[in-house]
N, C-alpha and C. Protein backbone atom coordinates (compact mmCIF):
# COMPACT_ATOMS: atom_id res chain seq x y z
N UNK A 1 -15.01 10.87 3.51
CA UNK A 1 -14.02 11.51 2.67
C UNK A 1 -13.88 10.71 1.38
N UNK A 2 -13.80 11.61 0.37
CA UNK A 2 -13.95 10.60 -0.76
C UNK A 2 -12.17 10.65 -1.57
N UNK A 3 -11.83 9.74 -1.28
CA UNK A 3 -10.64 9.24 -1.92
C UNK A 3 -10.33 9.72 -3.51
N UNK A 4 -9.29 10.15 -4.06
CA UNK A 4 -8.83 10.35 -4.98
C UNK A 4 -8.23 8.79 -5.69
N UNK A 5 -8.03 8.75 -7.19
CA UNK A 5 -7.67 7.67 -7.49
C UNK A 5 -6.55 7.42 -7.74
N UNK A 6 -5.49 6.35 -7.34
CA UNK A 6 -3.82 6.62 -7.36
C UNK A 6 -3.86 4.98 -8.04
N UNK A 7 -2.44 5.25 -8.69
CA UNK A 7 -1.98 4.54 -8.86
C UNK A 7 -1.02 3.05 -8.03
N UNK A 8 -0.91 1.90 -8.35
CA UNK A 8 -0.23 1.26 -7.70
C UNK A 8 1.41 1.56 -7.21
N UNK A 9 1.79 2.69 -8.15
CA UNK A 9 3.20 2.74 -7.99
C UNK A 9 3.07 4.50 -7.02
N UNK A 10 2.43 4.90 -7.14
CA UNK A 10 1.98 6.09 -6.27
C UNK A 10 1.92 5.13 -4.46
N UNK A 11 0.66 4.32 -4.32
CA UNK A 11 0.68 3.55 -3.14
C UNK A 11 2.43 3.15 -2.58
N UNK A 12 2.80 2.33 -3.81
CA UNK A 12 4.04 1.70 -3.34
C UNK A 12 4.80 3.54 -2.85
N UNK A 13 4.64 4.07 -3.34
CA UNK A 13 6.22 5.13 -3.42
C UNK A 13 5.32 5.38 -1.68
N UNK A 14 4.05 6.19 -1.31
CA UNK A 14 3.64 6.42 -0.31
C UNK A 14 3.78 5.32 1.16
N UNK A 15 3.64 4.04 0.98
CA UNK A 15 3.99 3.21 1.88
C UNK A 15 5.67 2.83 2.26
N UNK A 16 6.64 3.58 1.13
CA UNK A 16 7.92 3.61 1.18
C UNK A 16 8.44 4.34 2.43
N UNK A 17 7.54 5.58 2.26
CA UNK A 17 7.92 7.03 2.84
C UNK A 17 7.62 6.35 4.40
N UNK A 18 6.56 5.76 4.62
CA UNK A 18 5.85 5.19 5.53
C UNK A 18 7.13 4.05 6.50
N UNK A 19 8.08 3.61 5.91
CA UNK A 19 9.02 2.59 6.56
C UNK A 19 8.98 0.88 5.91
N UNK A 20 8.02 0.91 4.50
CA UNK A 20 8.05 -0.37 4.58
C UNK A 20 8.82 -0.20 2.74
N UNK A 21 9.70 -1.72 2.66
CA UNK A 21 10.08 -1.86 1.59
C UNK A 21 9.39 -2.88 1.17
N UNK A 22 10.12 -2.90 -0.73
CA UNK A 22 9.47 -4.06 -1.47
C UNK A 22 10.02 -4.92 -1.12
N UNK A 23 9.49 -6.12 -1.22
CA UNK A 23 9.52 -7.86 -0.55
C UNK A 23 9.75 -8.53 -1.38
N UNK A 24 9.05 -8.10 -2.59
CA UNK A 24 9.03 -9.00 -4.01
C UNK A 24 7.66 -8.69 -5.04
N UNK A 25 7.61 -9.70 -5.62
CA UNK A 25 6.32 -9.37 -6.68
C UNK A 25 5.37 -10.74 -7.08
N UNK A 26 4.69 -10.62 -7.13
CA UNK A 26 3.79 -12.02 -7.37
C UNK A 26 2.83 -11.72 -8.79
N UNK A 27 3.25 -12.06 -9.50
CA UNK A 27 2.15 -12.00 -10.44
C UNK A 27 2.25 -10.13 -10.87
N UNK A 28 0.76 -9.33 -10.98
CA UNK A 28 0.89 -8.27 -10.94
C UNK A 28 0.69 -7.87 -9.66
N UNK A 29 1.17 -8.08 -8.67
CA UNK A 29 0.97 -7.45 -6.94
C UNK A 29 2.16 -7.47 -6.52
N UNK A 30 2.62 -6.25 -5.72
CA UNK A 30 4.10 -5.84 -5.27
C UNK A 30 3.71 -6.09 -3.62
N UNK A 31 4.73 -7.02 -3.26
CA UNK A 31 5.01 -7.39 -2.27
C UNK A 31 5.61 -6.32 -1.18
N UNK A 32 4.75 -5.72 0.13
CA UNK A 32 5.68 -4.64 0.62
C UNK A 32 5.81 -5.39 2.23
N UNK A 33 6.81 -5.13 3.23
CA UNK A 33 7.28 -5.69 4.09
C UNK A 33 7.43 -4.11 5.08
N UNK A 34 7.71 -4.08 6.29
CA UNK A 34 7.69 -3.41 7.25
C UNK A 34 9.56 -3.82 7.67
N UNK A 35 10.03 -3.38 8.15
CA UNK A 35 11.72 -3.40 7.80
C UNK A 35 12.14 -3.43 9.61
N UNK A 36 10.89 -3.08 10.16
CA UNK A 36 11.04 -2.86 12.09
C UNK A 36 10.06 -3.28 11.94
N UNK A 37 10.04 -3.85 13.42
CA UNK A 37 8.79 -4.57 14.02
C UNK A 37 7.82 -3.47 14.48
N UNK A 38 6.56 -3.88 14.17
CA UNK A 38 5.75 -5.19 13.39
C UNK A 38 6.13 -5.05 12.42
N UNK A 39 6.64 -6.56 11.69
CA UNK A 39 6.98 -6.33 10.69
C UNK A 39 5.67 -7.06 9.20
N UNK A 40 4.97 -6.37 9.67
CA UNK A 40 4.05 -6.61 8.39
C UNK A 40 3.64 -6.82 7.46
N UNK A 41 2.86 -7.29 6.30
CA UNK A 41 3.03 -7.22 4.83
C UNK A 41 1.87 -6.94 4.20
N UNK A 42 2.28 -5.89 3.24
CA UNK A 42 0.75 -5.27 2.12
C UNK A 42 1.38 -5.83 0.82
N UNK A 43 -0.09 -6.20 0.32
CA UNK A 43 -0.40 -6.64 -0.66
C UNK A 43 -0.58 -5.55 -1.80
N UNK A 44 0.42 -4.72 -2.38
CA UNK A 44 -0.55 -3.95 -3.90
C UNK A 44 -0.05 -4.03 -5.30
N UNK A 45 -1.42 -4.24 -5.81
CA UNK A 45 -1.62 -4.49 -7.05
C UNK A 45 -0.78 -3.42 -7.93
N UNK A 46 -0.23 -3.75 -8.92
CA UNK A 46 -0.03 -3.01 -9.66
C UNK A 46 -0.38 -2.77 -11.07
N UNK A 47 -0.90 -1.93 -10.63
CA UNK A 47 -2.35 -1.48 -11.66
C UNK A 47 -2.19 0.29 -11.92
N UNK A 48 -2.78 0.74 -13.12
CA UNK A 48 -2.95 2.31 -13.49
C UNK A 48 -3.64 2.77 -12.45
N UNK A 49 -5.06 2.08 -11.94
CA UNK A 49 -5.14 2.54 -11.06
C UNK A 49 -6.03 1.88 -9.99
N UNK A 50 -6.16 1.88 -9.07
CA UNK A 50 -6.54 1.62 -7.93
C UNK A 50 -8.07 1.50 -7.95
N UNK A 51 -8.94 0.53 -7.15
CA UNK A 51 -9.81 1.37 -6.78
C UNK A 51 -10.16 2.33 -5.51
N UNK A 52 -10.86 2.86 -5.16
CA UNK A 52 -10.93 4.25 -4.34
C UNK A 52 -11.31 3.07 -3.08
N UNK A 53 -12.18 1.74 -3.08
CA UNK A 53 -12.48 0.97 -1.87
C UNK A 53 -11.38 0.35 -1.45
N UNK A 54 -11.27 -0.23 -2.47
CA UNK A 54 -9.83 -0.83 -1.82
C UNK A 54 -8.38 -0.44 -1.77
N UNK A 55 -8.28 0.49 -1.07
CA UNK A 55 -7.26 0.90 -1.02
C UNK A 55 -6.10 0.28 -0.41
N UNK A 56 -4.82 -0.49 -0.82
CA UNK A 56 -4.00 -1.29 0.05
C UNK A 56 -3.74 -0.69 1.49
N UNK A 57 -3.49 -1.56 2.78
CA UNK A 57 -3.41 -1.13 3.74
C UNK A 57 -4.17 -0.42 4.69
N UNK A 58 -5.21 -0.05 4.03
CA UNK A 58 -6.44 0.66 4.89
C UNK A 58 -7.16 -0.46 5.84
N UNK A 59 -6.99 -1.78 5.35
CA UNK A 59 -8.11 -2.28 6.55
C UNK A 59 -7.23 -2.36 7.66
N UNK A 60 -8.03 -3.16 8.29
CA UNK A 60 -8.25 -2.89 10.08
C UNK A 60 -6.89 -3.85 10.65
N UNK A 61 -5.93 -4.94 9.93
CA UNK A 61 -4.91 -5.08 10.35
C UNK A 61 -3.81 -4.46 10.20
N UNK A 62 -3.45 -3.17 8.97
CA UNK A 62 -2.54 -2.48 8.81
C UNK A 62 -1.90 -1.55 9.40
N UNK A 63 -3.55 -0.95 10.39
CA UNK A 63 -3.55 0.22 11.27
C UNK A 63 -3.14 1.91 10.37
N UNK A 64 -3.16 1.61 9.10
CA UNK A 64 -2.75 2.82 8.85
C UNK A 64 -4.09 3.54 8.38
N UNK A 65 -3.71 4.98 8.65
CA UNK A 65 -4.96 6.41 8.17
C UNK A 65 -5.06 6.43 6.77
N UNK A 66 -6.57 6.35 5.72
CA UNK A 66 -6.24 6.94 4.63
C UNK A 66 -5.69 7.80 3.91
N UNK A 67 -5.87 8.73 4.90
CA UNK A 67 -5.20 9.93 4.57
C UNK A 67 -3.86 10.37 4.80
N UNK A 68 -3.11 8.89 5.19
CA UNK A 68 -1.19 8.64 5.05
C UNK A 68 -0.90 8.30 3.50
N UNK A 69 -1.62 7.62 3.14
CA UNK A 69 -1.33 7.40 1.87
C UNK A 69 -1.62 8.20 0.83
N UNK A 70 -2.24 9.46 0.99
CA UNK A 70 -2.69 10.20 -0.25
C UNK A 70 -1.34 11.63 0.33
């Protein structure tokens, strides 16, 4: 499936909906946190836009579907 290209503040608003809030900010990367256990943390950039590989939260410790975030 070929991914559409989103923005960092698109990701953040979609991982919101998802249960996790912002944590903080580092540099240009928004800190997101899981609010219930597991309480987790993604890393996204905030950037115009994304790339389509790396999409925050997609790898294999986040457990989440690409297709939650679009």
């Amino acid at each position: 499936m070929k991914l559409p290209v989103i923005s960092g503040s698109d990701a953040v608003k979609a991982f919101r909906k998802m249960g996790y809030e912002v944590d903080g900010q580092h540099g240009s990367h928004i800190i997101l946190r899981r609010s219930e256990p597991p309480h987790r943390r993604l890393s996204v950039p905030n950037h115009k836009e994304l790339a389509r590989g790396n999409s925050p939260g997609t790898d294999s410790g986040s457990r989440i579907d690409r297709r939650r975030i679009l």
